[in-house]
PDB file of N, CA and C in Angstrom:
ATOM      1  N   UNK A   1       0.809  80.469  15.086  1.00  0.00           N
ATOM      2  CA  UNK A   1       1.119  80.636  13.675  1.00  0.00           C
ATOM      3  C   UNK A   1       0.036  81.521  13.054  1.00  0.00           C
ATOM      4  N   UNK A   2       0.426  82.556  12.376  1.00  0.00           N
ATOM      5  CA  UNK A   2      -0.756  83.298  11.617  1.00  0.00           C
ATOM      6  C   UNK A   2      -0.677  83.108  10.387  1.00  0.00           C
ATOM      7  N   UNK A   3      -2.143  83.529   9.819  1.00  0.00           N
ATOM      8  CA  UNK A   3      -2.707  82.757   8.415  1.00  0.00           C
ATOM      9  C   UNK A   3      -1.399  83.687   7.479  1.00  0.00           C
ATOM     10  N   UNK A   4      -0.321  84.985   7.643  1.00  0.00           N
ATOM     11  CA  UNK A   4       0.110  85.152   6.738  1.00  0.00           C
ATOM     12  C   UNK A   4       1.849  84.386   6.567  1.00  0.00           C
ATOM     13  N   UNK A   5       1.911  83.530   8.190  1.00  0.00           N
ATOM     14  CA  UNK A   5       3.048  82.875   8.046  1.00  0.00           C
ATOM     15  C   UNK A   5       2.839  81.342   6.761  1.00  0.00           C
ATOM     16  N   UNK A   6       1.261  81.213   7.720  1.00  0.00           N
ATOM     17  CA  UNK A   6       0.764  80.018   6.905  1.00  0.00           C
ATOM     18  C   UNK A   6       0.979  80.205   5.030  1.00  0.00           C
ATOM     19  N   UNK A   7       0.269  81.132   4.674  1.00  0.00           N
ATOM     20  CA  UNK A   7       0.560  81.635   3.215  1.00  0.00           C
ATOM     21  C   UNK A   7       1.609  81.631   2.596  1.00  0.00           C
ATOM     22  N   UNK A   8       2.561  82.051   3.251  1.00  0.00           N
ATOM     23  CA  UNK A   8       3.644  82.322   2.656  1.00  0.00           C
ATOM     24  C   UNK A   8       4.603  80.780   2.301  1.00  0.00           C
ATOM     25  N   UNK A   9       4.051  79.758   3.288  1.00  0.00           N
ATOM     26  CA  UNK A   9       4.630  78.345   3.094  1.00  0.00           C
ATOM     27  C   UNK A   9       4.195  77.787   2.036  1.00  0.00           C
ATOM     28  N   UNK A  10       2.761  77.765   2.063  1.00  0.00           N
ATOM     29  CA  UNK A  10       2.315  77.143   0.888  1.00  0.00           C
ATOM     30  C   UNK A  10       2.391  77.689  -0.431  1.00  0.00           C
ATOM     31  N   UNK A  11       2.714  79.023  -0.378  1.00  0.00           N
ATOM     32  CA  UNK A  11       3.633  79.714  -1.967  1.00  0.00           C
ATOM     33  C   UNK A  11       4.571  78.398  -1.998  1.00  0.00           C
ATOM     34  N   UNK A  12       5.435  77.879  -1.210  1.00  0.00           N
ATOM     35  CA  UNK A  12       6.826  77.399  -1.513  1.00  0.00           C
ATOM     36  C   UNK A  12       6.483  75.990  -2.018  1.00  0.00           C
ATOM     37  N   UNK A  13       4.695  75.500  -1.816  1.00  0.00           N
ATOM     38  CA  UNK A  13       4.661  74.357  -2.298  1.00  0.00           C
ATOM     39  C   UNK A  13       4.469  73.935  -3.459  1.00  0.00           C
ATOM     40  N   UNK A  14       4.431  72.874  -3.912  1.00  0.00           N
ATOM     41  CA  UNK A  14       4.524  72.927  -5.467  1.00  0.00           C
ATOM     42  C   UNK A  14       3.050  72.933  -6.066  1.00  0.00           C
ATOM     43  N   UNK A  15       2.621  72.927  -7.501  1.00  0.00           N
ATOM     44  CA  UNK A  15       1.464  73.219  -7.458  1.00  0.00           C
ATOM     45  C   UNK A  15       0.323  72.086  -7.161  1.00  0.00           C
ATOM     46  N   UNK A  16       0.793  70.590  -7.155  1.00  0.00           N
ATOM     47  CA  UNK A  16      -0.031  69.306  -6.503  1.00  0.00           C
ATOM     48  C   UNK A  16      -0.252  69.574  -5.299  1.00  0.00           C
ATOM     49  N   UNK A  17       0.740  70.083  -4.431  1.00  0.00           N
ATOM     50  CA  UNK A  17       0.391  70.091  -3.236  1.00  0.00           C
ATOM     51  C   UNK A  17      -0.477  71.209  -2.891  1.00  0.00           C
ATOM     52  N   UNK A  18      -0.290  72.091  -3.367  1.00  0.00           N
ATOM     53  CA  UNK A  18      -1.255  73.375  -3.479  1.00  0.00           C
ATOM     54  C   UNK A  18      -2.623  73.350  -3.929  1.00  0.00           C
ATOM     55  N   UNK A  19      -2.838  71.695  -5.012  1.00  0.00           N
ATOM     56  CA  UNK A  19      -3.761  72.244  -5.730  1.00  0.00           C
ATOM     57  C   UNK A  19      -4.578  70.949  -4.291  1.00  0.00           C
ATOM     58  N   UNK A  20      -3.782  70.260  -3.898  1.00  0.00           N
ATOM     59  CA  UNK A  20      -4.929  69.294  -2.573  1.00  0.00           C
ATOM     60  C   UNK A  20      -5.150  69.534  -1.233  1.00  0.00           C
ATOM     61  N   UNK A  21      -4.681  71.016  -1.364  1.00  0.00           N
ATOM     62  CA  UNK A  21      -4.902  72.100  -0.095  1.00  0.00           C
ATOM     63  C   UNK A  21      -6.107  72.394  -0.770  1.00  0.00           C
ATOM     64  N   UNK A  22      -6.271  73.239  -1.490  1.00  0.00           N
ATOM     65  CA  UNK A  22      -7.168  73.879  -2.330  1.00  0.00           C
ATOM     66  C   UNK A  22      -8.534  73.062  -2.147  1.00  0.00           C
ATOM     67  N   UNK A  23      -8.099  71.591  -2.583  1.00  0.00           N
ATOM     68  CA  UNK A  23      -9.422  70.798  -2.792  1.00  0.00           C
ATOM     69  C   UNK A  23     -10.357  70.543  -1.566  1.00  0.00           C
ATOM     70  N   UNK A  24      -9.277  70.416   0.147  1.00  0.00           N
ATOM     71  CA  UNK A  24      -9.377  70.239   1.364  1.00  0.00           C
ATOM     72  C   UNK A  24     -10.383  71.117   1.809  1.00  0.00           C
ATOM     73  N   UNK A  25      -9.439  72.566   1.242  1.00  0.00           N
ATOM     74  CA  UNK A  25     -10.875  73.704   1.684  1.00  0.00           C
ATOM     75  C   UNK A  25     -12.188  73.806   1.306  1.00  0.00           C
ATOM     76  N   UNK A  26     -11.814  73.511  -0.064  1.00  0.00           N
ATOM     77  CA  UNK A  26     -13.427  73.537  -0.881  1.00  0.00           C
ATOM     78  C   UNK A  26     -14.249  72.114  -0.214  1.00  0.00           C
ATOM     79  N   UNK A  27     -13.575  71.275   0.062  1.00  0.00           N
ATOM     80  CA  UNK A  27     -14.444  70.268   1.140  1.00  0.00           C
ATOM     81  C   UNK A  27     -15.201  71.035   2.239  1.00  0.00           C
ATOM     82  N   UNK A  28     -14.388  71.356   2.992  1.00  0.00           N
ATOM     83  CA  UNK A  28     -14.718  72.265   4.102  1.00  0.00           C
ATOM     84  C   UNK A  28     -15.294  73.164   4.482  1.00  0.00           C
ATOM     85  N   UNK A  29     -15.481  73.596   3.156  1.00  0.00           N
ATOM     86  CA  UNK A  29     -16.372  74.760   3.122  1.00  0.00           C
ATOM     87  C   UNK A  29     -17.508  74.527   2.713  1.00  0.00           C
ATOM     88  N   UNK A  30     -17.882  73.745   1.440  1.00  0.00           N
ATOM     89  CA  UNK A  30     -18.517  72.611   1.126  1.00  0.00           C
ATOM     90  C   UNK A  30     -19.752  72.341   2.548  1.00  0.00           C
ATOM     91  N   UNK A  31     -18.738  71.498   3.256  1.00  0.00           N
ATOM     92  CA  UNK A  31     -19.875  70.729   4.468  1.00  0.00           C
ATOM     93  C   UNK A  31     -20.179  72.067   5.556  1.00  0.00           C
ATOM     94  N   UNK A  32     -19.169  73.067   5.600  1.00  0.00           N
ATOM     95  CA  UNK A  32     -20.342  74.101   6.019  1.00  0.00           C
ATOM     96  C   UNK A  32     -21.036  74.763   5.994  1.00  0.00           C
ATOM     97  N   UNK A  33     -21.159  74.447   4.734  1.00  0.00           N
ATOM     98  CA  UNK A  33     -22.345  75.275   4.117  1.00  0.00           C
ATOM     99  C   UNK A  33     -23.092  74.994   3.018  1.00  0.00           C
ATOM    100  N   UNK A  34     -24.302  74.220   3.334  1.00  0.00           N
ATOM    101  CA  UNK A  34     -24.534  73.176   1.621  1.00  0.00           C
ATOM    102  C   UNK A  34     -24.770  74.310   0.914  1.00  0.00           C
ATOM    103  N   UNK A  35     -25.219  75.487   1.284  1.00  0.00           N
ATOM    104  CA  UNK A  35     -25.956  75.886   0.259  1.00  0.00           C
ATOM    105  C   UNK A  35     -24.820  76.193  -1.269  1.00  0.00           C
ATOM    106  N   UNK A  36     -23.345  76.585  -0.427  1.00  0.00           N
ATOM    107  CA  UNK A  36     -22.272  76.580  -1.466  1.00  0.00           C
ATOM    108  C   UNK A  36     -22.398  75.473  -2.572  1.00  0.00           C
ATOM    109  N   UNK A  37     -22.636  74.174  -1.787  1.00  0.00           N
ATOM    110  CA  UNK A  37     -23.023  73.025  -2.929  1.00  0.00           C
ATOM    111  C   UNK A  37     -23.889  73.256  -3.541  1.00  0.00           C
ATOM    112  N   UNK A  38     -24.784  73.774  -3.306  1.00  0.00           N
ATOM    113  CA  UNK A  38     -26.119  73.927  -4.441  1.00  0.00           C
ATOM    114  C   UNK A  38     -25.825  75.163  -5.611  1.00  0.00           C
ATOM    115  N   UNK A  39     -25.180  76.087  -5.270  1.00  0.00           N
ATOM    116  CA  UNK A  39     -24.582  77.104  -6.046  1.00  0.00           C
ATOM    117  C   UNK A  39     -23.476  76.765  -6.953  1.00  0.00           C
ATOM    118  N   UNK A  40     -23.072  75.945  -6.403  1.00  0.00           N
ATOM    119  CA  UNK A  40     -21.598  75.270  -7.710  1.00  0.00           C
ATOM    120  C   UNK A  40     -22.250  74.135  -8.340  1.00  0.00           C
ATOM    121  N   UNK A  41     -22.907  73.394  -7.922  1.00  0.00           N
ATOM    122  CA  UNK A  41     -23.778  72.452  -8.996  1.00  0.00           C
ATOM    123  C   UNK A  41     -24.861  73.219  -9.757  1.00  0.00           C
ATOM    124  N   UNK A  42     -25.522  74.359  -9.807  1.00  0.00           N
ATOM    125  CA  UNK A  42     -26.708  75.158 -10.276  1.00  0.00           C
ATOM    126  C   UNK A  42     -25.069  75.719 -11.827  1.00  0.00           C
ATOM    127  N   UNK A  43     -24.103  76.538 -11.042  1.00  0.00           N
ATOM    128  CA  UNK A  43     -23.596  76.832 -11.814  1.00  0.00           C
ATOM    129  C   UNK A  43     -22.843  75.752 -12.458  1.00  0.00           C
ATOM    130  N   UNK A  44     -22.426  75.039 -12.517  1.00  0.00           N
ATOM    131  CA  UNK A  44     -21.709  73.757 -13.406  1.00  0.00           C
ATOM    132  C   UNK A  44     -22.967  73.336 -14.259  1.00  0.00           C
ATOM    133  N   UNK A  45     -23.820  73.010 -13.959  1.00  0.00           N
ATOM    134  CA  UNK A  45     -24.990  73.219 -15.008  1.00  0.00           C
ATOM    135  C   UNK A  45     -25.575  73.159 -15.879  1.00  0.00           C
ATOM    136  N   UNK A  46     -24.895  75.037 -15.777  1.00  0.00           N
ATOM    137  CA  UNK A  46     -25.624  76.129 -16.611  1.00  0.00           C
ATOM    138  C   UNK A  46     -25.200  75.612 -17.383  1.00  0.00           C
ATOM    139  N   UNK A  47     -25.878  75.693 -18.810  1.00  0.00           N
ATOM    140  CA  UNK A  47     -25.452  75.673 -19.940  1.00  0.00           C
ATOM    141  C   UNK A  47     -25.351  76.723 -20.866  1.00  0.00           C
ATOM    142  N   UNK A  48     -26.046  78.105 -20.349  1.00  0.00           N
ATOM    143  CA  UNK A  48     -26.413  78.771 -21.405  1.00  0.00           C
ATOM    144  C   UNK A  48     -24.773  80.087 -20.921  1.00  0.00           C
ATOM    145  N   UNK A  49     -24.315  80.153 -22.180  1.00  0.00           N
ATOM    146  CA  UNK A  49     -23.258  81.002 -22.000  1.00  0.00           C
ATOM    147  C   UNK A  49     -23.328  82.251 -21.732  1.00  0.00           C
ATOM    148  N   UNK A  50     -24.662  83.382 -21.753  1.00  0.00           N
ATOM    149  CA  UNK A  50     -24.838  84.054 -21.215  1.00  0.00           C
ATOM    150  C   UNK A  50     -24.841  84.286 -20.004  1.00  0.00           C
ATOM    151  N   UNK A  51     -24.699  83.211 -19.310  1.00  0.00           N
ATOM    152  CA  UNK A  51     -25.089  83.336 -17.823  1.00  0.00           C
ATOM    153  C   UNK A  51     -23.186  82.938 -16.971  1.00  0.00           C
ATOM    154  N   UNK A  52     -22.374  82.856 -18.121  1.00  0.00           N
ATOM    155  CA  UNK A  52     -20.727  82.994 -17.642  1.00  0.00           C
ATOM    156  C   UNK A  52     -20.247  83.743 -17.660  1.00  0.00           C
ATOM    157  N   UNK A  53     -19.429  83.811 -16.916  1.00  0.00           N
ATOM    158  CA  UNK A  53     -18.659  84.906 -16.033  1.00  0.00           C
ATOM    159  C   UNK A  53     -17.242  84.812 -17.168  1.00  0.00           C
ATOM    160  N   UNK A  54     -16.668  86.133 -17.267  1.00  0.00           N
ATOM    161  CA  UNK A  54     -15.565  85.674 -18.586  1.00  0.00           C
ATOM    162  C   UNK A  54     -14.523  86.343 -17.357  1.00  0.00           C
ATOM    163  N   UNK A  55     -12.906  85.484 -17.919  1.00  0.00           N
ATOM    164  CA  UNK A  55     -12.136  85.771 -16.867  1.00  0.00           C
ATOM    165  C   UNK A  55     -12.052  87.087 -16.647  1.00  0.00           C
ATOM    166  N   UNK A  56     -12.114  88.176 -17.055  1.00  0.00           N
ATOM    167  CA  UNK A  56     -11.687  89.301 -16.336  1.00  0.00           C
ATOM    168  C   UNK A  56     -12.674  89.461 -15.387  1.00  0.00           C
ATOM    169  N   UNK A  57     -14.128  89.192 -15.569  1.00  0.00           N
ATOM    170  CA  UNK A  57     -15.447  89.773 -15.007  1.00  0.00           C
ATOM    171  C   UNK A  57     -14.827  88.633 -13.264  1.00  0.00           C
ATOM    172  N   UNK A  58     -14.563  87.564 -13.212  1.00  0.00           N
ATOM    173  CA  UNK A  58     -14.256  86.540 -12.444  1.00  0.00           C
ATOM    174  C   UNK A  58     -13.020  86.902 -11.510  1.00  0.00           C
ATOM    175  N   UNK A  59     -11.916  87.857 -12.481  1.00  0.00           N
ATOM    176  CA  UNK A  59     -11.003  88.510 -11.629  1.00  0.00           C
ATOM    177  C   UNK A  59     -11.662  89.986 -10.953  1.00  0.00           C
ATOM    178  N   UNK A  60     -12.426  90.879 -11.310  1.00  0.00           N
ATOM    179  CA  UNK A  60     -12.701  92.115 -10.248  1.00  0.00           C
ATOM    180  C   UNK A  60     -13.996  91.336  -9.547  1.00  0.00           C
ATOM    181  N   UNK A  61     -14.576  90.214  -9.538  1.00  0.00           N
ATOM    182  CA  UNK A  61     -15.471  89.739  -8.453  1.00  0.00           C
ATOM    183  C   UNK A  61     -14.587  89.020  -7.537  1.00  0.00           C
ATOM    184  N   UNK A  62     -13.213  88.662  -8.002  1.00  0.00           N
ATOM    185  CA  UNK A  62     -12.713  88.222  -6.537  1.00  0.00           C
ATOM    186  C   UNK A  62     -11.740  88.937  -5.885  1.00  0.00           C
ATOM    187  N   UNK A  63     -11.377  90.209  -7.060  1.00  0.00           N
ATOM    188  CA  UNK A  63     -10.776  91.422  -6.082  1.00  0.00           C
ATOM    189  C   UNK A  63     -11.524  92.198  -4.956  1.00  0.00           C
ATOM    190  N   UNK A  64     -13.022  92.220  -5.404  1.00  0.00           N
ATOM    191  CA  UNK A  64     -14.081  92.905  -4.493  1.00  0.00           C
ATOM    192  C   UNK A  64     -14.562  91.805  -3.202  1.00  0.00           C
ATOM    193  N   UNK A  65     -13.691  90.632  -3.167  1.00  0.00           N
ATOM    194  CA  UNK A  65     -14.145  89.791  -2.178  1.00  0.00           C
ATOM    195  C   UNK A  65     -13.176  89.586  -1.053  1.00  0.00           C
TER     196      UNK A  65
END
């Protein structure tokens, strides 16, 4: 099975089920790599609003990824 057969299934799922795929990975990715944990707790955080990312700036950093 390839990751774009895989993709294309989980389009068809609804968005609960999509959104506890979602959560699975961020586990997973999570435990392989703490340092990701330390970067999403540093940023959850932040408090100071200068230092947020506004949605468009958030959409061409994950087009460039």
């Amino acid at each position: 099975m390839t990751l774009a057969t895989i993709q294309k299934e989980i389009e068809k799922w609804d968005s609960e089920q999509q959104d506890r795929l979602a959560a699975c990975l961020t586990v997973l990715r999570l435990k392989r790599d703490p340092r990701h944990a330390k970067e999403l707790a540093h940023r959850l955080d932040d408090k100071a609003p200068k230092n947020w990312l506004t949605l468009d700036q958030l959409k061409r950093k994950l087009v460039r990824t």
